[in-house]
PDB file of N, CA and C in Angstrom:
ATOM      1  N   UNK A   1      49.580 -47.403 -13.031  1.00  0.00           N
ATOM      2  CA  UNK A   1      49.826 -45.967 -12.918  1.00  0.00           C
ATOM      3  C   UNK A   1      48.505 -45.243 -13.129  1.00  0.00           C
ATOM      4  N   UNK A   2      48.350 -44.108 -12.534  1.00  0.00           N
ATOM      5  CA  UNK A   2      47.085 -43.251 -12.393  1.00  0.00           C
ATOM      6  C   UNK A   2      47.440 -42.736 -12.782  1.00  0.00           C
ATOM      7  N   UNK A   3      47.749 -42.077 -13.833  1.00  0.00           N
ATOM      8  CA  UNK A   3      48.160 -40.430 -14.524  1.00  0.00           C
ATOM      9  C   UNK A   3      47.394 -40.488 -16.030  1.00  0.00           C
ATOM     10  N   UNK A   4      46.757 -39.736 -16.311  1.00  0.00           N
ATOM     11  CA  UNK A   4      46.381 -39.574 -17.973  1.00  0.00           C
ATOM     12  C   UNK A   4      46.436 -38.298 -18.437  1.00  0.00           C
ATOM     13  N   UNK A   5      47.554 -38.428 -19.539  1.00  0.00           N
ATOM     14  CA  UNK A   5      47.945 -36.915 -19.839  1.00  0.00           C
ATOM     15  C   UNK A   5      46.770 -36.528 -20.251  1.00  0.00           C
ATOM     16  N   UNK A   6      46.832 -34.809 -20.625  1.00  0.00           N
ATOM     17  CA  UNK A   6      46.094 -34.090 -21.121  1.00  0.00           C
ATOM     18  C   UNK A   6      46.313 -33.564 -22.735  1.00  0.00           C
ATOM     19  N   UNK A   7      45.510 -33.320 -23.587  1.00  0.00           N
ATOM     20  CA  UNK A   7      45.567 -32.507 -24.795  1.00  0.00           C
ATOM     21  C   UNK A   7      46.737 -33.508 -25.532  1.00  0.00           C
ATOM     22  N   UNK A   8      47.789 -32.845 -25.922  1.00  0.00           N
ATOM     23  CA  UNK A   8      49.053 -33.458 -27.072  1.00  0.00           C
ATOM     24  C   UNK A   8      49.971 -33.952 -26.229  1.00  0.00           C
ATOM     25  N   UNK A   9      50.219 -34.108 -24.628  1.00  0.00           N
ATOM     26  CA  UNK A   9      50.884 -34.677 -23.454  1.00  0.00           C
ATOM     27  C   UNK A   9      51.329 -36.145 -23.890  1.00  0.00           C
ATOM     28  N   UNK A  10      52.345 -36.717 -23.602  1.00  0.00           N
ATOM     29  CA  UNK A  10      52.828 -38.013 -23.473  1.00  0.00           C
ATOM     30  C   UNK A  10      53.184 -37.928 -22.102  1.00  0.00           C
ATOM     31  N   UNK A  11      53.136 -39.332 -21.202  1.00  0.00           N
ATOM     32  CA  UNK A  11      53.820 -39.434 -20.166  1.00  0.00           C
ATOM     33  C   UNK A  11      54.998 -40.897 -20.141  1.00  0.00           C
ATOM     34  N   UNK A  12      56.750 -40.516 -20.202  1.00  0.00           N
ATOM     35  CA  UNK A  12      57.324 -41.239 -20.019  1.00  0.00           C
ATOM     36  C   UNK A  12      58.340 -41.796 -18.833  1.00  0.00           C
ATOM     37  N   UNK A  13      58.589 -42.856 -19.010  1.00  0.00           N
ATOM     38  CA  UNK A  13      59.496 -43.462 -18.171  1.00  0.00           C
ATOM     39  C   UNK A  13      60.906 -43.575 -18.769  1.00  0.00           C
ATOM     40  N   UNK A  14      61.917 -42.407 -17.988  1.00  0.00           N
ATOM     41  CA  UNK A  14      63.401 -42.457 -18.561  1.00  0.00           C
ATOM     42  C   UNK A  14      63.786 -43.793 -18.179  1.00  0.00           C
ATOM     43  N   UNK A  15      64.294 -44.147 -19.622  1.00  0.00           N
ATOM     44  CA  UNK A  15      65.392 -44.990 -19.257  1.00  0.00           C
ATOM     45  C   UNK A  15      66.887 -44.753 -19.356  1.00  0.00           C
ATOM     46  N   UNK A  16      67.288 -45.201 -17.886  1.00  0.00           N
ATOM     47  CA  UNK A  16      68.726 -45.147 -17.582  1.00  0.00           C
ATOM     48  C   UNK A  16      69.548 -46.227 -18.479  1.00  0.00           C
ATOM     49  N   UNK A  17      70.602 -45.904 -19.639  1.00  0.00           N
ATOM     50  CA  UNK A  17      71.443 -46.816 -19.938  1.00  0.00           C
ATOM     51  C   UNK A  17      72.640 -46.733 -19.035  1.00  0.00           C
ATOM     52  N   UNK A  18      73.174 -48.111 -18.779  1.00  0.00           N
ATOM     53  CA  UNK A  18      74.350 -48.199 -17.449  1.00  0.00           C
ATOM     54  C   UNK A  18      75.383 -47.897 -18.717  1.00  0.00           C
ATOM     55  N   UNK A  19      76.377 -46.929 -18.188  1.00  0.00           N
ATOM     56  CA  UNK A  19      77.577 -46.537 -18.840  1.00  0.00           C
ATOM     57  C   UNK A  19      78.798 -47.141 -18.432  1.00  0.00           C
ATOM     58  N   UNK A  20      79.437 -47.935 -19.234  1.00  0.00           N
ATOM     59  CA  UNK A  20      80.507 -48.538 -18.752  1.00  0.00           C
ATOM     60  C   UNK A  20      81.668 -47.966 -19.949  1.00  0.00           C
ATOM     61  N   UNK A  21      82.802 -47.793 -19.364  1.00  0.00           N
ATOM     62  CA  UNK A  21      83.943 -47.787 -20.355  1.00  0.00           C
ATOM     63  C   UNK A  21      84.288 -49.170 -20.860  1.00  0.00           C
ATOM     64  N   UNK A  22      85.198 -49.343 -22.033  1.00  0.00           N
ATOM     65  CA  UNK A  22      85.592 -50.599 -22.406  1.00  0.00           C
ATOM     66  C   UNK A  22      86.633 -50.941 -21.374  1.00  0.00           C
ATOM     67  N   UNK A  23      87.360 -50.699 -20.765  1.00  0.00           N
ATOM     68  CA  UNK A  23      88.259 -51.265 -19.681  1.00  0.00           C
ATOM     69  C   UNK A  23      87.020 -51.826 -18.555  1.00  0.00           C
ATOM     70  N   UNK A  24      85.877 -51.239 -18.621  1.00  0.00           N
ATOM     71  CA  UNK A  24      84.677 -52.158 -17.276  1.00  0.00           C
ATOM     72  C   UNK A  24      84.713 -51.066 -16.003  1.00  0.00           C
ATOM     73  N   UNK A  25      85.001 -49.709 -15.901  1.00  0.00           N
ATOM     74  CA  UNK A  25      84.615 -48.734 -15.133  1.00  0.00           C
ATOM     75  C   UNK A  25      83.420 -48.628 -15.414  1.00  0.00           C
ATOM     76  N   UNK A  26      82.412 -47.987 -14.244  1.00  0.00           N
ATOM     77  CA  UNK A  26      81.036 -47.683 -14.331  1.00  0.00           C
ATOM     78  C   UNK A  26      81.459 -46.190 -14.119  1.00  0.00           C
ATOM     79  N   UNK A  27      80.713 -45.610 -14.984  1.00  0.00           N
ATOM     80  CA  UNK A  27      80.629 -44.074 -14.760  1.00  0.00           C
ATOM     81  C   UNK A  27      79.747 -43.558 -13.955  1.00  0.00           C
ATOM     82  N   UNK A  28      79.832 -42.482 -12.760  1.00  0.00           N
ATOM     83  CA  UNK A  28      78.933 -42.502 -12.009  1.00  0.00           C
ATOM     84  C   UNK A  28      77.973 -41.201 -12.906  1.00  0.00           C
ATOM     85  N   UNK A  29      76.835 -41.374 -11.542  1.00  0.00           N
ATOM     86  CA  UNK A  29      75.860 -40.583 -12.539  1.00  0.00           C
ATOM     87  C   UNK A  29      76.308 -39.104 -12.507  1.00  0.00           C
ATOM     88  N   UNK A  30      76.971 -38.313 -11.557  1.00  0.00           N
ATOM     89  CA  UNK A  30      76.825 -37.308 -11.030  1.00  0.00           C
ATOM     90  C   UNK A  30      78.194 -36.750 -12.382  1.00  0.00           C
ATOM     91  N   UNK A  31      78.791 -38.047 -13.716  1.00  0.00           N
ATOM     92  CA  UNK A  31      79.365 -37.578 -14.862  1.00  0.00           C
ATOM     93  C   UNK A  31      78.778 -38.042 -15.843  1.00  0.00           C
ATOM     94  N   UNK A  32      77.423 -38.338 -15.629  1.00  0.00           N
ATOM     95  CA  UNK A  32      77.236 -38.466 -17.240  1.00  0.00           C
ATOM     96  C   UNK A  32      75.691 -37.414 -17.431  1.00  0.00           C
ATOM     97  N   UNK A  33      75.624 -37.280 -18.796  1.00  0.00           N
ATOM     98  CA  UNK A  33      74.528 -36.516 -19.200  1.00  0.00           C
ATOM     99  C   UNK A  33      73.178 -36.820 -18.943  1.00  0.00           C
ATOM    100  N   UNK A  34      72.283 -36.312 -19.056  1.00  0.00           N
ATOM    101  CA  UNK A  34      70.991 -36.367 -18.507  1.00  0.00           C
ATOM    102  C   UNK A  34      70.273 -37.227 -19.486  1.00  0.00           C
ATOM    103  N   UNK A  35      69.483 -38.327 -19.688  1.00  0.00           N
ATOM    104  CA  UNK A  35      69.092 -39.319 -20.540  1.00  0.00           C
ATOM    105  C   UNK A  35      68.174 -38.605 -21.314  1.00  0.00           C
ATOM    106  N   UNK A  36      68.178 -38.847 -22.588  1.00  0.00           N
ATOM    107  CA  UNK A  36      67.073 -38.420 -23.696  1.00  0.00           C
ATOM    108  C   UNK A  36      66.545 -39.539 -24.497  1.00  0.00           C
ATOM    109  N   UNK A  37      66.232 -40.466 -23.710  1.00  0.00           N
ATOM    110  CA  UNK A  37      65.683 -41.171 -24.406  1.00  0.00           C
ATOM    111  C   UNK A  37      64.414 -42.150 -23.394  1.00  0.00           C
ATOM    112  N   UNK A  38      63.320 -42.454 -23.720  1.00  0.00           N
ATOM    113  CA  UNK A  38      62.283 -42.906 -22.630  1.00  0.00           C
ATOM    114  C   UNK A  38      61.051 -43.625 -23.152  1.00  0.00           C
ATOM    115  N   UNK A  39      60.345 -44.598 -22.596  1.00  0.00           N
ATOM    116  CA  UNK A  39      59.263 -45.349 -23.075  1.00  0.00           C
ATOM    117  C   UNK A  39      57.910 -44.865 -22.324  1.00  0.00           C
ATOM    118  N   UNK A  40      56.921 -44.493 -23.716  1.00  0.00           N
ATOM    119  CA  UNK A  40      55.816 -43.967 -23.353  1.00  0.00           C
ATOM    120  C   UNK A  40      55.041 -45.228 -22.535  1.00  0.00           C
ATOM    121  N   UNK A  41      54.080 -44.476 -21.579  1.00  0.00           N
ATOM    122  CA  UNK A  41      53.673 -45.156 -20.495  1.00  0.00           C
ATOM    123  C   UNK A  41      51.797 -44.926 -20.995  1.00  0.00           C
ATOM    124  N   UNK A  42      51.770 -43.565 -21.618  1.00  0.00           N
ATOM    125  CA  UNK A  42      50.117 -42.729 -21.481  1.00  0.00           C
ATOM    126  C   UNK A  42      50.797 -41.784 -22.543  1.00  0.00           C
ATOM    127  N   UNK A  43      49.846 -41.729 -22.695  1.00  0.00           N
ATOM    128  CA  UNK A  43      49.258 -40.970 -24.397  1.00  0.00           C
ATOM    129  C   UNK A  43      48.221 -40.181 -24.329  1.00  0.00           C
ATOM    130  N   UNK A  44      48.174 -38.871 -24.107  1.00  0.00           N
ATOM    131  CA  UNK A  44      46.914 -38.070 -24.275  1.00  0.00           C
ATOM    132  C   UNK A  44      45.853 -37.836 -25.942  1.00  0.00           C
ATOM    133  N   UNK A  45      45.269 -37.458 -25.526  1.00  0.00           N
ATOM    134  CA  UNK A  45      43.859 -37.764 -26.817  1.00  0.00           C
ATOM    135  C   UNK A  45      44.220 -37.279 -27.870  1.00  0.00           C
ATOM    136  N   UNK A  46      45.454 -36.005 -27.778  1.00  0.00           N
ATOM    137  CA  UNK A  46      45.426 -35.304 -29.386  1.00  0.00           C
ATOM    138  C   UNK A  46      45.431 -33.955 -29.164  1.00  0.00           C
ATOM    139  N   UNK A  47      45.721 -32.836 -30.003  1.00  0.00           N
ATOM    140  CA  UNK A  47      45.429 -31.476 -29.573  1.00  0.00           C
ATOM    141  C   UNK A  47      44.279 -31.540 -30.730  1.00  0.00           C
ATOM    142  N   UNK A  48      43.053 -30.645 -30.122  1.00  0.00           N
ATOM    143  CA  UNK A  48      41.795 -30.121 -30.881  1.00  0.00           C
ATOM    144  C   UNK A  48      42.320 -29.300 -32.033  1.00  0.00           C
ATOM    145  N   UNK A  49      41.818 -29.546 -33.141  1.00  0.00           N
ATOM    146  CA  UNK A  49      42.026 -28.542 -34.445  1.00  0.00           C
ATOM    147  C   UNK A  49      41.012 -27.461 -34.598  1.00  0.00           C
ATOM    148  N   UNK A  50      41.128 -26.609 -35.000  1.00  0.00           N
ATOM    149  CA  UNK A  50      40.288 -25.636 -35.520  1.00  0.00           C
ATOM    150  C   UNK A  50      38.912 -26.338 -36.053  1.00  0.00           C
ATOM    151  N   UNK A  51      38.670 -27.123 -36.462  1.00  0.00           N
ATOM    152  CA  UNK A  51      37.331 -27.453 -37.466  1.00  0.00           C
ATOM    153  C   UNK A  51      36.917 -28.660 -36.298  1.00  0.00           C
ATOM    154  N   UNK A  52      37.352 -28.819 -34.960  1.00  0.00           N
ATOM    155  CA  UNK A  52      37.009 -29.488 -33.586  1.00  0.00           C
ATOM    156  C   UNK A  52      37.283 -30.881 -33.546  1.00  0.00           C
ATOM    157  N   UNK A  53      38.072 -31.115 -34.824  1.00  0.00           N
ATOM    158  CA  UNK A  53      38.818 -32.668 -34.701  1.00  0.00           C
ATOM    159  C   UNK A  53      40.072 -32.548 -33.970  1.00  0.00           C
ATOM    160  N   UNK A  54      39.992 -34.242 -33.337  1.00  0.00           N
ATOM    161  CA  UNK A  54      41.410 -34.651 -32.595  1.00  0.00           C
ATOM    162  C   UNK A  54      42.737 -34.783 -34.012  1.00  0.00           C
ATOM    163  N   UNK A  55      43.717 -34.207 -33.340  1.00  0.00           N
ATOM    164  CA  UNK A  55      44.787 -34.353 -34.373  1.00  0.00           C
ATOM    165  C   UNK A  55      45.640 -35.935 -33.557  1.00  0.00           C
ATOM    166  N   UNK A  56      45.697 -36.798 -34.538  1.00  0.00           N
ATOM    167  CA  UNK A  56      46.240 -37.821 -34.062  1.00  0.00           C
ATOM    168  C   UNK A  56      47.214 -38.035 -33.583  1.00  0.00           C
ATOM    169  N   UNK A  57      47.556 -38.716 -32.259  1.00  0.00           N
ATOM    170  CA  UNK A  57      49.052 -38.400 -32.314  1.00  0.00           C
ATOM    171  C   UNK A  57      49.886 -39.834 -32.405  1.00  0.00           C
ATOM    172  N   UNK A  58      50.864 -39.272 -32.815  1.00  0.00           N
ATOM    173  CA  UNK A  58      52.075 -40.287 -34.002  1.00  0.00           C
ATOM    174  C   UNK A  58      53.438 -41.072 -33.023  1.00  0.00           C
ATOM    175  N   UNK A  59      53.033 -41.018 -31.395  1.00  0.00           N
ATOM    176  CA  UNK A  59      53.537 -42.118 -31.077  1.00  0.00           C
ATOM    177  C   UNK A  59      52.598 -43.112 -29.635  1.00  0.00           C
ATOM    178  N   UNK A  60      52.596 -44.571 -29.586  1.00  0.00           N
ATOM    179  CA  UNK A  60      51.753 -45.243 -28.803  1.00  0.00           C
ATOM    180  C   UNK A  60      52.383 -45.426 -27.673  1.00  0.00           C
ATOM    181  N   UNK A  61      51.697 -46.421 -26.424  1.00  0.00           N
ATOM    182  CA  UNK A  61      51.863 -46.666 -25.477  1.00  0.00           C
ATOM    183  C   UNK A  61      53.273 -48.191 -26.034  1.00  0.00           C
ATOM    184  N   UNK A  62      54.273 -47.709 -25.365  1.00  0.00           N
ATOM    185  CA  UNK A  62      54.828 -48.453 -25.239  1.00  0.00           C
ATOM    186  C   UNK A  62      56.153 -48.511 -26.133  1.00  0.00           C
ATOM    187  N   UNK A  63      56.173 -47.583 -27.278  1.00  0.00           N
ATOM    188  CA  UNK A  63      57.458 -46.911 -28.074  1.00  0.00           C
ATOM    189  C   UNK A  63      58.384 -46.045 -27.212  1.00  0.00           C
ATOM    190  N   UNK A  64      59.684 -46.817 -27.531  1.00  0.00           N
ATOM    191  CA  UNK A  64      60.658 -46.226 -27.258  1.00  0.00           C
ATOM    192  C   UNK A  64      61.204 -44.826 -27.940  1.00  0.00           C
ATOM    193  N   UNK A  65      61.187 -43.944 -27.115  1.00  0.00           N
ATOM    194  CA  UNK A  65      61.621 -42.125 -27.911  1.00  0.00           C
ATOM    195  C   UNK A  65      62.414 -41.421 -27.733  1.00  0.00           C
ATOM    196  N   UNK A  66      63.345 -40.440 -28.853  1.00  0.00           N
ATOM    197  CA  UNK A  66      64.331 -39.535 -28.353  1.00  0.00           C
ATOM    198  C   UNK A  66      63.439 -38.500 -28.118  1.00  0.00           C
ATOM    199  N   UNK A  67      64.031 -37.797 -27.284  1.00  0.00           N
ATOM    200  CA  UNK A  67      63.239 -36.032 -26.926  1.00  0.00           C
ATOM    201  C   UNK A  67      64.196 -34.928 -26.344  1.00  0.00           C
ATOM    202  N   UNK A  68      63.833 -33.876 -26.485  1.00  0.00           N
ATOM    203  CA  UNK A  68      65.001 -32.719 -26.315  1.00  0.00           C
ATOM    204  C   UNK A  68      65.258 -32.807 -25.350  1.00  0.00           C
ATOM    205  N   UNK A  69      66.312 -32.039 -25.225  1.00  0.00           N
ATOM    206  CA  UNK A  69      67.608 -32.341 -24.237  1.00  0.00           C
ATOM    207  C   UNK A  69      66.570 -31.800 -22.395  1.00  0.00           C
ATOM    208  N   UNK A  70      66.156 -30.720 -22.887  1.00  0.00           N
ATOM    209  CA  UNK A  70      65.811 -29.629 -21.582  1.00  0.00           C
ATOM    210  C   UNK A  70      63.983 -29.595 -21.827  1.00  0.00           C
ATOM    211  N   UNK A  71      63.530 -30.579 -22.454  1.00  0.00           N
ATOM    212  CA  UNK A  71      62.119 -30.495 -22.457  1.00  0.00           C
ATOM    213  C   UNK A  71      61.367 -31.264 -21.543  1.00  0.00           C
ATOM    214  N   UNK A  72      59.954 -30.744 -21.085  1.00  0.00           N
ATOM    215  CA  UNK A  72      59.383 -32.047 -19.765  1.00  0.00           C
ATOM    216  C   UNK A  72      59.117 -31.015 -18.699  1.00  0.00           C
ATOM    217  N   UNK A  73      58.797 -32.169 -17.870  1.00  0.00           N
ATOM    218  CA  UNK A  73      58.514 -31.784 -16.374  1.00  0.00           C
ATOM    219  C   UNK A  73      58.412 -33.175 -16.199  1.00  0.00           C
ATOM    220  N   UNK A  74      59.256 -32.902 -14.697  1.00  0.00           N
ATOM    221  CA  UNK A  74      59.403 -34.138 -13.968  1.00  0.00           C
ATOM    222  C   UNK A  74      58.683 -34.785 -13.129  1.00  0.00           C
ATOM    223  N   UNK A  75      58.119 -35.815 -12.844  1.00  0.00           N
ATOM    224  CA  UNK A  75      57.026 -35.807 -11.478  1.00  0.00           C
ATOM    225  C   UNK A  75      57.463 -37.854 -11.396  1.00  0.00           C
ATOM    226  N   UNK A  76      57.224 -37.414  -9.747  1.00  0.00           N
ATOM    227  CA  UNK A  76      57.319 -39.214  -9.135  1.00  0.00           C
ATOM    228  C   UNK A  76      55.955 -39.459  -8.741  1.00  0.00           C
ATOM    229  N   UNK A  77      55.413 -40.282  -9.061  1.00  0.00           N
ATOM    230  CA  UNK A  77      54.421 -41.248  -8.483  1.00  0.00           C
ATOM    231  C   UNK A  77      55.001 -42.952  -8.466  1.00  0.00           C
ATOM    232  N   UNK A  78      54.357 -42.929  -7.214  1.00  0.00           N
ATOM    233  CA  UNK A  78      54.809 -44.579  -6.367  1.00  0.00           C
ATOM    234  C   UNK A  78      56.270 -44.402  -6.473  1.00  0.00           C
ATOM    235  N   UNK A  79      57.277 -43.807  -6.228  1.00  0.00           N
ATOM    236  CA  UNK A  79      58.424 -43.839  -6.421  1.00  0.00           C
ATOM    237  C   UNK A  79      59.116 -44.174  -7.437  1.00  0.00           C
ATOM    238  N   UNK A  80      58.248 -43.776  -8.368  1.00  0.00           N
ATOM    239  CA  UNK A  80      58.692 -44.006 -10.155  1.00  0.00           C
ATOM    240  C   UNK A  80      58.836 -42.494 -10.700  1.00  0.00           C
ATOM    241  N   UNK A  81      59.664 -42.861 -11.157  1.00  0.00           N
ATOM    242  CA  UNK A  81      60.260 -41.423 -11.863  1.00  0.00           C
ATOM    243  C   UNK A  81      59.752 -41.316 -13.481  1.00  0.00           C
ATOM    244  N   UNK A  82      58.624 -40.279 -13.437  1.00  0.00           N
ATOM    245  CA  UNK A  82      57.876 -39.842 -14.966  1.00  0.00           C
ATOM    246  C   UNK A  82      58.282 -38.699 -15.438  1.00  0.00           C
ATOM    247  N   UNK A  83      58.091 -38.321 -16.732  1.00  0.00           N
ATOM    248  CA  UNK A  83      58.117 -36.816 -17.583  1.00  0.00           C
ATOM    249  C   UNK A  83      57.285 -37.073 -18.196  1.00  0.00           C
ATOM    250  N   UNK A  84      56.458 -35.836 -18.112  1.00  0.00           N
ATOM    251  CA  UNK A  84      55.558 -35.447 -18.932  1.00  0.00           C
ATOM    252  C   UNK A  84      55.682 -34.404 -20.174  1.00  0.00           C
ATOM    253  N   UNK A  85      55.454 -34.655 -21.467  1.00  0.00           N
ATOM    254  CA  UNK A  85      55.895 -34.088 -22.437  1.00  0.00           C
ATOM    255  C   UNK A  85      55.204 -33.442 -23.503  1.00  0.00           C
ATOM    256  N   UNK A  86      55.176 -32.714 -24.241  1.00  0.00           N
ATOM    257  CA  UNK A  86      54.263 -32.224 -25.055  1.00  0.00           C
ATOM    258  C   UNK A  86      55.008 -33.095 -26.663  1.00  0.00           C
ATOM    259  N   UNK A  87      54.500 -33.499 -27.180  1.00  0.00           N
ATOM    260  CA  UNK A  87      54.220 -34.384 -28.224  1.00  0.00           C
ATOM    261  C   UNK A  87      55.472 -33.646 -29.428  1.00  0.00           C
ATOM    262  N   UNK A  88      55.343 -32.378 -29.370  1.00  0.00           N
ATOM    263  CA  UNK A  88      56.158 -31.631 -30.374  1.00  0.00           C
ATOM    264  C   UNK A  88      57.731 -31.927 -29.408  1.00  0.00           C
ATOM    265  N   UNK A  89      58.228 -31.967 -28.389  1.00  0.00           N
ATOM    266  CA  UNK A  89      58.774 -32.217 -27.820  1.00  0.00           C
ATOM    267  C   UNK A  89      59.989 -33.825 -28.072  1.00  0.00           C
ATOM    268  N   UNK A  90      59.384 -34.473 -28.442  1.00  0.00           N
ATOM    269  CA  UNK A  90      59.633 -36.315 -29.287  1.00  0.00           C
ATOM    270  C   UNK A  90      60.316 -35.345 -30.360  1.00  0.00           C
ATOM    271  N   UNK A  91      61.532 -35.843 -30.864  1.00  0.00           N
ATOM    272  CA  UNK A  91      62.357 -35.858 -32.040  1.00  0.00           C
ATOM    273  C   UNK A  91      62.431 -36.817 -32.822  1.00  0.00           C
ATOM    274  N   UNK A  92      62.088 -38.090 -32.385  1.00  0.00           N
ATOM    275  CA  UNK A  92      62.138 -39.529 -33.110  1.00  0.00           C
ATOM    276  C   UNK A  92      61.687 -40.781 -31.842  1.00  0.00           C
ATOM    277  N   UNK A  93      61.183 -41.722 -32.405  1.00  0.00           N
ATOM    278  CA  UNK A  93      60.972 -42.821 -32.284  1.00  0.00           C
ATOM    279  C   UNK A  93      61.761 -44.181 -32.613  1.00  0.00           C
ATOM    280  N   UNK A  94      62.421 -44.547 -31.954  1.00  0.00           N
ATOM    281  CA  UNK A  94      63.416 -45.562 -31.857  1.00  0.00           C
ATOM    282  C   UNK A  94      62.814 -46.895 -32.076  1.00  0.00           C
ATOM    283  N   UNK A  95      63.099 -47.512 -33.413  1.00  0.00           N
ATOM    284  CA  UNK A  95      62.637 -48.936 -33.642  1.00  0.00           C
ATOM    285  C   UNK A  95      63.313 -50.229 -33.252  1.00  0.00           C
TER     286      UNK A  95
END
């Protein structure tokens, strides 16, 4: 992938969990909710602080994350479906 976020930016890859009922129906997509949960791909440098240090940021390439419901921007490259996110945006990190 060619993309490198900018400033406090993460860039992830939603992951789709397949929804099945316990009887073994698949729910289609066009009824279930919009996924909040996704694995970072790119990690931008940090937002600059006042005194011109990087503020670190607190999740890596390759952690699985919850993030708000309506936060992001969406973008496809190679026919991969990314969001790009601002760091305050992440609610938790899924171990």
């Amino acid at each position: 992938m060619a993309i490198k976020p900018l400033m406090d930016r993460i860039v992830i890859k939603v992951v789709d969990d397949v929804e099945k009922t316990q009887g073994g129906i698949f729910i289609p997509d066009s009824a279930k909710e919009k996924p909040q949960k996704g694995e970072v791909v790119a990690v931008g440098a940090g937002k600059t602080m006042e005194n011109g240090e990087k503020e670190p940021m607190e999740v890596s390439v390759g952690d699985i994350v919850l993030y708000a419901k309506y936060s992001g921007t969406d973008v496809k490259i190679d026919n991969e479906e990314y969001k790009i996110l601002s760091i305050k945006d992440v609610l938790a990190i899924i171990e």
